[in-house]
Protein backbone atom coordinates (compact mmCIF):
# COMPACT_ATOMS: atom_id res chain seq x y z
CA UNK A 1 -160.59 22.88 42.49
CA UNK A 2 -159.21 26.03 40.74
CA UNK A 3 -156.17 25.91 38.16
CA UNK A 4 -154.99 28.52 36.61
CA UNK A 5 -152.70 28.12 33.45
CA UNK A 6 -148.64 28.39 33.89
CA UNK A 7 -146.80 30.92 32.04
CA UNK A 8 -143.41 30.35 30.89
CA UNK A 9 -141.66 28.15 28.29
CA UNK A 10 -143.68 25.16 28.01
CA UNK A 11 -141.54 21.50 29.32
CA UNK A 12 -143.10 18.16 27.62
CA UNK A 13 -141.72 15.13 29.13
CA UNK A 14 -141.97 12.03 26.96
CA UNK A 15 -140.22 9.02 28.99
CA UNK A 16 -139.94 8.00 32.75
CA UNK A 17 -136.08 6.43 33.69
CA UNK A 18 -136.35 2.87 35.14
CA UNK A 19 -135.43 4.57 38.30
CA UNK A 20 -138.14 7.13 38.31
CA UNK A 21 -140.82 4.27 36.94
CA UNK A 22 -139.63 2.07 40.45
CA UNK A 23 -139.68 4.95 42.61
CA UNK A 24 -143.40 5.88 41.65
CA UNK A 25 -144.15 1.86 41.54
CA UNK A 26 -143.06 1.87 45.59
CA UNK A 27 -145.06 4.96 46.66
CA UNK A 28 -148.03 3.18 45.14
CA UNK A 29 -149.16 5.61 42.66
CA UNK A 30 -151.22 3.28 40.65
CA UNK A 31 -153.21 3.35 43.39
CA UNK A 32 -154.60 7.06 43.19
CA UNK A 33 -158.36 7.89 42.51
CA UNK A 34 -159.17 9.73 39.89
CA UNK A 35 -161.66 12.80 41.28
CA UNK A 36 -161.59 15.14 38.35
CA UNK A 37 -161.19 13.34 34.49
CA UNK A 38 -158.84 15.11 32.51
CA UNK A 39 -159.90 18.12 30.95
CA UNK A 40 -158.49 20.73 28.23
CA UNK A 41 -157.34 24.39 29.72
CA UNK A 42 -157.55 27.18 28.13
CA UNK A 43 -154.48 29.52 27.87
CA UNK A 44 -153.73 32.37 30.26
CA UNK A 45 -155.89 35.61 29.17
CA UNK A 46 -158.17 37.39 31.24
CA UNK A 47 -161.51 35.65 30.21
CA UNK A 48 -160.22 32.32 30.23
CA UNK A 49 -157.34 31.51 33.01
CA UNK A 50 -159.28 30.12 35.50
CA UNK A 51 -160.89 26.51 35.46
CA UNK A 52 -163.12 25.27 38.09
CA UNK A 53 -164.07 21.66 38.70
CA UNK A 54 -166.57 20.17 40.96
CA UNK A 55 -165.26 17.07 43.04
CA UNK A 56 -168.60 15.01 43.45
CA UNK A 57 -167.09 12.45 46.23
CA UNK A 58 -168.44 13.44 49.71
CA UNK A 59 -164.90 11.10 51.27
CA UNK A 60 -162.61 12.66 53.07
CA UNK A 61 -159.27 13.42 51.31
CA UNK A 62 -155.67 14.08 52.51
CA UNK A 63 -153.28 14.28 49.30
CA UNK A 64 -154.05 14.86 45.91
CA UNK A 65 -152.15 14.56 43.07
CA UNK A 66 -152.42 16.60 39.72
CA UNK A 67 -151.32 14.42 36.52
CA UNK A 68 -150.25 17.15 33.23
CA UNK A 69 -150.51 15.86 29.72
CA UNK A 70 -148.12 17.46 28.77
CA UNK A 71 -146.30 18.43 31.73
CA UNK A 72 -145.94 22.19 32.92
CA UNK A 73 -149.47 23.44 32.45
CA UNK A 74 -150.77 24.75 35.60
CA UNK A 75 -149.53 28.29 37.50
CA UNK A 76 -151.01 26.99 40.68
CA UNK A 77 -153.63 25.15 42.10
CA UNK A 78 -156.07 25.79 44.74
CA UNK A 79 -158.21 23.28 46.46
CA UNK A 80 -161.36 24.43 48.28
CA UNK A 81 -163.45 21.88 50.62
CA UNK A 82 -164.20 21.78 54.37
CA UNK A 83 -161.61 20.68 56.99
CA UNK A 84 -162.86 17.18 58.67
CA UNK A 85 -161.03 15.52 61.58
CA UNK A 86 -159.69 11.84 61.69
CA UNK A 87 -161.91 10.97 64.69
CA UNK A 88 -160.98 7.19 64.46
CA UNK A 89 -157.25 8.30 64.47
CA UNK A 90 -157.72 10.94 67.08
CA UNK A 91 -159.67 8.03 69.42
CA UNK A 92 -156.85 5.86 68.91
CA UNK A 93 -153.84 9.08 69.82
CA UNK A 94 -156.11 9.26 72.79
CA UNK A 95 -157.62 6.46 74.41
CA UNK A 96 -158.12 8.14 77.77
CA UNK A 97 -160.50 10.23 76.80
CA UNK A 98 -162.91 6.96 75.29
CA UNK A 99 -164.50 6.39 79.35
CA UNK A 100 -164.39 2.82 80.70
CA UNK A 101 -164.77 -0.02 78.43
């Protein structure tokens, strides 16, 4: 995973409305794993605006989701990996090509 730094004015948000706190609490976003613990970035210059970090989890992965403490951090982020197809779902969007049973 590369992420860059964000230029601009900096945002810190320190609260959550009720609304906001049910609307995460029905997506299930207590339910995310944590791939990458959370680090310190450096700010924007030349030698130090890039930050790598190795994912060690050999699953396969669909969504992620970047937490920023504070918010409004990161330029943009870039996830590298290799593409793997949902065979199971595949089987089941096509069941005429699984033979006889």
């Amino acid at each position: 995973i590369d992420m860059p730094p964000w230029y601009g004015t900096p945002r810190k948000g320190t609260k959550a409305s009720a609304e906001e706190l049910a609307a995460a609490a029905a997506v299930g976003s207590d339910k995310w794993e944590m791939l990458v613990p959370m680090a310190v970035l450096r700010p924007g210059y030349v030698d130090t605006c890039k930050h790598y970090f190795e994912v060690k989890d050999d699953r396969r992965w669909t969504h992620i989701r970047v937490n920023y403490h504070p918010d409004g951090g990161v330029a943009r982020l870039r996830c590298f990996g290799e593409v793997q197809r949902d065979w199971v779902r595949w089987l089941a969007e096509h069941p005429e090509t699984q033979g006889p049973s």
